[in-house]
Each structure stands twice: as structure tokens, then as C-alpha cells.
N, C-alpha and C. Protein backbone atom coordinates (compact mmCIF):
# COMPACT_ATOMS: atom_id res chain seq x y z
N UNK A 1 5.29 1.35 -25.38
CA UNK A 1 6.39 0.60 -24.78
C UNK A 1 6.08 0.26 -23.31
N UNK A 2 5.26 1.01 -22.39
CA UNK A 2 5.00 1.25 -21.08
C UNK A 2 4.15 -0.64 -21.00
N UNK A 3 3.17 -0.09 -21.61
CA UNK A 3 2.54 -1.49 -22.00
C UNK A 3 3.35 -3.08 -22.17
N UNK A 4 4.30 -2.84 -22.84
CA UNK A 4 5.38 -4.10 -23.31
C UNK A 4 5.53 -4.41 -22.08
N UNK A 5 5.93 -3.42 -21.66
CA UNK A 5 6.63 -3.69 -20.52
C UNK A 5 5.85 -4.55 -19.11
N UNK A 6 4.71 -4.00 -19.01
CA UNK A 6 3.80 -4.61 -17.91
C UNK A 6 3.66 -5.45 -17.98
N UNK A 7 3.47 -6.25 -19.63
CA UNK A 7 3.17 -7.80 -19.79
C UNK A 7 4.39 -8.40 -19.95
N UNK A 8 5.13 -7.90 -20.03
CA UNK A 8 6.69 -8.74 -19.32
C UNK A 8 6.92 -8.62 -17.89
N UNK A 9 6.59 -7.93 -17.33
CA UNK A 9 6.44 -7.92 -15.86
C UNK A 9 5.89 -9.16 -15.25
N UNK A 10 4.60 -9.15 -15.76
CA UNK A 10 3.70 -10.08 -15.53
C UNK A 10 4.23 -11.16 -15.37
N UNK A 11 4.78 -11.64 -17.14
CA UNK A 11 5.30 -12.39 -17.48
C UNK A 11 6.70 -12.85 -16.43
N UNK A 12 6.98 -12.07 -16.25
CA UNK A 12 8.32 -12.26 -15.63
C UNK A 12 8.22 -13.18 -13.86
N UNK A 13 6.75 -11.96 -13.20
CA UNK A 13 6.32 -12.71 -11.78
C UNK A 13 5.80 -13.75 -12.19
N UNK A 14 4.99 -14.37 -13.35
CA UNK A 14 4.67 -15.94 -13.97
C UNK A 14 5.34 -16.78 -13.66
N UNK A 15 6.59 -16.84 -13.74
CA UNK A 15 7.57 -17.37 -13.76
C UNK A 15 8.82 -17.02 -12.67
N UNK A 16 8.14 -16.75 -11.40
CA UNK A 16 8.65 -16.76 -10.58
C UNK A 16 10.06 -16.26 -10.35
N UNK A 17 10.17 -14.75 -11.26
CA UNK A 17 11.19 -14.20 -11.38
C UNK A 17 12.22 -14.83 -11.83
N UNK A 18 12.16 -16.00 -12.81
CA UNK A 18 13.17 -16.92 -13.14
C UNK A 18 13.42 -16.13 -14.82
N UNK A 19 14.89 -15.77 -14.54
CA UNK A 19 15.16 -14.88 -16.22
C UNK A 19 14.92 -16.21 -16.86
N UNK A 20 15.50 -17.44 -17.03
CA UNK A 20 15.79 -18.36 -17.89
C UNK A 20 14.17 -19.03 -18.55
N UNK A 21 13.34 -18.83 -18.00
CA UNK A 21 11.88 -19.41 -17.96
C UNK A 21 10.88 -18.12 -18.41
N UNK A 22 11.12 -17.03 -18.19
CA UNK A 22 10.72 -15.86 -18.73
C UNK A 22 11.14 -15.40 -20.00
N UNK A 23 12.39 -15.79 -20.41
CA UNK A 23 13.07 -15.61 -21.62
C UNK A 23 12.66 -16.50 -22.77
N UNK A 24 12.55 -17.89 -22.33
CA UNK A 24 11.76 -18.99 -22.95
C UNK A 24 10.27 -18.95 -23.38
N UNK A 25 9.62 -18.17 -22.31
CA UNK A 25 8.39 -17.81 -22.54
C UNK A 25 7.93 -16.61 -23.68
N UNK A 26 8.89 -15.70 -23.26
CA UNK A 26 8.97 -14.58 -24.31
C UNK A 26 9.28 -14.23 -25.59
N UNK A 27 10.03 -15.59 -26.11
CA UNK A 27 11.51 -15.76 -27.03
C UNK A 27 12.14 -14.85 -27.01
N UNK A 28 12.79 -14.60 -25.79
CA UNK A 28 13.80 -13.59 -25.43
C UNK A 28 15.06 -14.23 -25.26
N UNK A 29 16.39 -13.39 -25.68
CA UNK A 29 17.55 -13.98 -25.17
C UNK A 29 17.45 -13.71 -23.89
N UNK A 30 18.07 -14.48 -22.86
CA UNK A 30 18.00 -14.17 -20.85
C UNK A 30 19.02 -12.74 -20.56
N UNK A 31 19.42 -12.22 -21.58
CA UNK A 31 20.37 -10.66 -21.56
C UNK A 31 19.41 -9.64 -21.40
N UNK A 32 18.17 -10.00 -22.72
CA UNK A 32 17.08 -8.91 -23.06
C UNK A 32 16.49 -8.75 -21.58
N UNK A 33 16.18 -10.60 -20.91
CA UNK A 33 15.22 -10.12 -19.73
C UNK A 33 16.28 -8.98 -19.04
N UNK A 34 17.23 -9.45 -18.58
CA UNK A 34 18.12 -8.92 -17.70
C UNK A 34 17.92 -6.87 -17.55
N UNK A 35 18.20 -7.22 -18.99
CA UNK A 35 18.03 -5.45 -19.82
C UNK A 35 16.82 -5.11 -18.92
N UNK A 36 15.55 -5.60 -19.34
CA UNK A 36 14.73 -5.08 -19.64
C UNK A 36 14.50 -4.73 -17.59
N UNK A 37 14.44 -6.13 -17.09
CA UNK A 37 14.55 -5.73 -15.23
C UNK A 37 14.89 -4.58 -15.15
N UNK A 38 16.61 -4.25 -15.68
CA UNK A 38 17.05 -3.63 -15.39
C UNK A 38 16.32 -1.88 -15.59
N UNK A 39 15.69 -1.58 -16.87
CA UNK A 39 15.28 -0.88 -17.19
C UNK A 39 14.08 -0.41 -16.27
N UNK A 40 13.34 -1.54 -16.31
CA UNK A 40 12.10 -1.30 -14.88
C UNK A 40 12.89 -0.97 -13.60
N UNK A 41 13.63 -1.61 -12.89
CA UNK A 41 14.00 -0.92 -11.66
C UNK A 41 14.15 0.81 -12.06
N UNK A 42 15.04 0.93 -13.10
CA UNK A 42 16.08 2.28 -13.23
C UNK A 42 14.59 3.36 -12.78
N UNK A 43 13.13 3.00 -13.88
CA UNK A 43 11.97 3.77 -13.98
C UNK A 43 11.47 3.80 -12.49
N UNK A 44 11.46 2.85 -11.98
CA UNK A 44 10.74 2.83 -10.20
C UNK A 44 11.66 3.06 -9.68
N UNK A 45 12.83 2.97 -9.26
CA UNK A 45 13.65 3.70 -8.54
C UNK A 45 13.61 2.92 -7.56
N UNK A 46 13.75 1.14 -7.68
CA UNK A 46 13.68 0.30 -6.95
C UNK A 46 13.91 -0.85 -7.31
N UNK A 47 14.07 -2.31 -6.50
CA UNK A 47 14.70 -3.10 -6.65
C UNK A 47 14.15 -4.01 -6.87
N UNK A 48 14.00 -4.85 -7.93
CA UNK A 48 12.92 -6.10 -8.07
C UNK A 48 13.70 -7.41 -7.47
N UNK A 49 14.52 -7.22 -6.48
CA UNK A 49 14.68 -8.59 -5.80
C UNK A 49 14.39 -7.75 -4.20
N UNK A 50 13.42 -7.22 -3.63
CA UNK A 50 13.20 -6.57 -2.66
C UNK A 50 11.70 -7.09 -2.65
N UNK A 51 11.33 -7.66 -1.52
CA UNK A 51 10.07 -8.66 -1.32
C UNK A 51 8.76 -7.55 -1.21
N UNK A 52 8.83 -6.25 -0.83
CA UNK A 52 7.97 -5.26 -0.80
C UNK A 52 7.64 -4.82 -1.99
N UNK A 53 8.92 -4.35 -2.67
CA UNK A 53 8.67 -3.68 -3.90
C UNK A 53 7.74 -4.82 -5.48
N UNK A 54 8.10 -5.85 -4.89
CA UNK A 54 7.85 -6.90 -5.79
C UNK A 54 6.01 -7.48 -5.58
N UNK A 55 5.62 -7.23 -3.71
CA UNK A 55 4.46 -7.05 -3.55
C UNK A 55 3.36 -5.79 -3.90
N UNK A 56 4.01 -4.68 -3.77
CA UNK A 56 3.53 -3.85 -4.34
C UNK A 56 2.94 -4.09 -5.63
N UNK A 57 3.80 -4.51 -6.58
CA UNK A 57 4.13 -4.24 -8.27
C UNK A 57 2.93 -5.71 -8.69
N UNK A 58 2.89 -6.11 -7.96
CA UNK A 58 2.24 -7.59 -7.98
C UNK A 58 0.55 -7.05 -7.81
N UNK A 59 0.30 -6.23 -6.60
CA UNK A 59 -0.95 -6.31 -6.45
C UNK A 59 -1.34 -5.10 -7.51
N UNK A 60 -0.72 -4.03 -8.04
CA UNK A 60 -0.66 -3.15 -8.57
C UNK A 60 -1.43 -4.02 -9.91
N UNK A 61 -0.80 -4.61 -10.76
CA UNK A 61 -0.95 -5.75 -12.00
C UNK A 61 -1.78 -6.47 -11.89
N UNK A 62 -2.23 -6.91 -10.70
CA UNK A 62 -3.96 -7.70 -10.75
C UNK A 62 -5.05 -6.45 -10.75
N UNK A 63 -4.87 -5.16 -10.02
CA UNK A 63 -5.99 -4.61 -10.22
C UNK A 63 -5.93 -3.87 -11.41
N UNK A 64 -5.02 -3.70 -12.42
CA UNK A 64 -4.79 -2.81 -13.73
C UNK A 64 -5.65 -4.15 -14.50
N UNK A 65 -5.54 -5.60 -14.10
CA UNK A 65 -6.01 -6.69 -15.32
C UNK A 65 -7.43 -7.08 -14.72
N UNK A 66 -7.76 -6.75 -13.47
CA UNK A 66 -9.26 -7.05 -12.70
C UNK A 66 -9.94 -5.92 -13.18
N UNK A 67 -9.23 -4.03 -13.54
CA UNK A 67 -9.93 -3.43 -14.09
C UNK A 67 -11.15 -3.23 -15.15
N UNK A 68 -12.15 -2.61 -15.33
CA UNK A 68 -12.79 -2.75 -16.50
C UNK A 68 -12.81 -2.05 -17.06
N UNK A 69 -12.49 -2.45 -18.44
CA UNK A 69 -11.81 -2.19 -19.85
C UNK A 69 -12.89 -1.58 -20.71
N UNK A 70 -14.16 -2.19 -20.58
CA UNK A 70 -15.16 -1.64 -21.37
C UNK A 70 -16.19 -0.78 -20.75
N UNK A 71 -15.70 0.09 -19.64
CA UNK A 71 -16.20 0.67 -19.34
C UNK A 71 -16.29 2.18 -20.14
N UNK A 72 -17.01 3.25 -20.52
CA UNK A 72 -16.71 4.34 -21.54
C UNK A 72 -16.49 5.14 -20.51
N UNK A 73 -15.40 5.70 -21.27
CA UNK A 73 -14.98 7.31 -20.16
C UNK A 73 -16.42 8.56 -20.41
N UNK A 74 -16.87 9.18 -19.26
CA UNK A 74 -17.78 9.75 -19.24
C UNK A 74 -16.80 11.44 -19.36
N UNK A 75 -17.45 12.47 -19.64
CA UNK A 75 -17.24 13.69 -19.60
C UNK A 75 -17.90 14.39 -18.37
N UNK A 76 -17.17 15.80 -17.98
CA UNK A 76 -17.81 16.06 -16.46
C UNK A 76 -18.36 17.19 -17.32
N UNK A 77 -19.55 16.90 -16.98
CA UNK A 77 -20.72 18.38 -17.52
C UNK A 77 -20.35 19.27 -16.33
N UNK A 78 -21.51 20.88 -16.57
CA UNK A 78 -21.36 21.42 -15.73
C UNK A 78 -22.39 21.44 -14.25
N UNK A 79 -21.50 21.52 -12.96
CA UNK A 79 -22.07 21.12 -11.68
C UNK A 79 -23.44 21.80 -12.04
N UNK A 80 -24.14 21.04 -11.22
CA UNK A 80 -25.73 21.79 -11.35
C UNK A 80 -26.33 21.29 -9.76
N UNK A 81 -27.02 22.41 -9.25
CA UNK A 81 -27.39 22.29 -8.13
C UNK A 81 -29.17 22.02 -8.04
N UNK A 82 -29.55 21.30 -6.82
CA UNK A 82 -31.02 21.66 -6.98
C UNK A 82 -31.27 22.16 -5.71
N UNK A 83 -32.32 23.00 -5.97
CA UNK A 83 -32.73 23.89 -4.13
C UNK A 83 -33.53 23.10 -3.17
């Protein structure tokens, strides 16, 4: 669900925080977006019409999608020293 959510986020700054154009995009009724904002603020404990919080959340979402994906998670062997 965490996931859904980010790409409605996305979706949502796409569209220039516009519920009516985000809802269209989504085939969402403009209630669901409303909901769903609402639900993201309640989790951050913050306000998505607040120009900081919205920069934050913004640069946050380019480096989670600039990330690399196919990179393999490595395991930490044990430290080994040389003299």
C-alpha cells in the first residue's frame, strides 16, 4: 500500500497538486484523492499545502526513482583485517 501511495504522490505533484486532474489521471473519484492526501499528511504529520513539506517530499521521490533498482543487495561477511 506504502508503494500505491508514492505513485499517487507523484502522481498527484504531476499535476500540480490539482485533485481534479490527478483524479482524472488516476480514475479516481476527486473524494478518493482528497482521502487519500488526507491519509498521507495524517502518516507525515504534516501538511501538503506547506511549500517546505511539499519540497522535501518532492526531492525525496526523485532520488527513490533516480535510485538503482538493479543493483543486488550484498551481505556483510565477517570484518577481516590485514597487518
Amino acid at each position: 500500500m506504502r508503494l500505491q501511495l508514492l505513485h499517487f504522490l507523484r502522481d498527484y505533484f504531476a499535476n500540480d497538486l490539482d485533485v481534479t486532474a490527478t483524479a482524472k489521471q488516476c480514475a479516481l473519484h476527486p473524494n478518493t484523492v482528497r482521502y487519500r492526501i488526507k491519509r498521507i499528511e495524517e502518516a507525515l504529520h504534516a501538511s501538503l499545502c506547506s511549500p517546505a513539506v511539499i519540497t522535501e517530499i518532492h526531492l525525496s521521490l526523485d532520488n527513490l526513482v533516480s535510485a538503482p533498482t538493479d543493483a543486488a543487495p550484498t551481505q556483510a561477511g565477517p570484518a577481516t583485517s590485514t597487518p
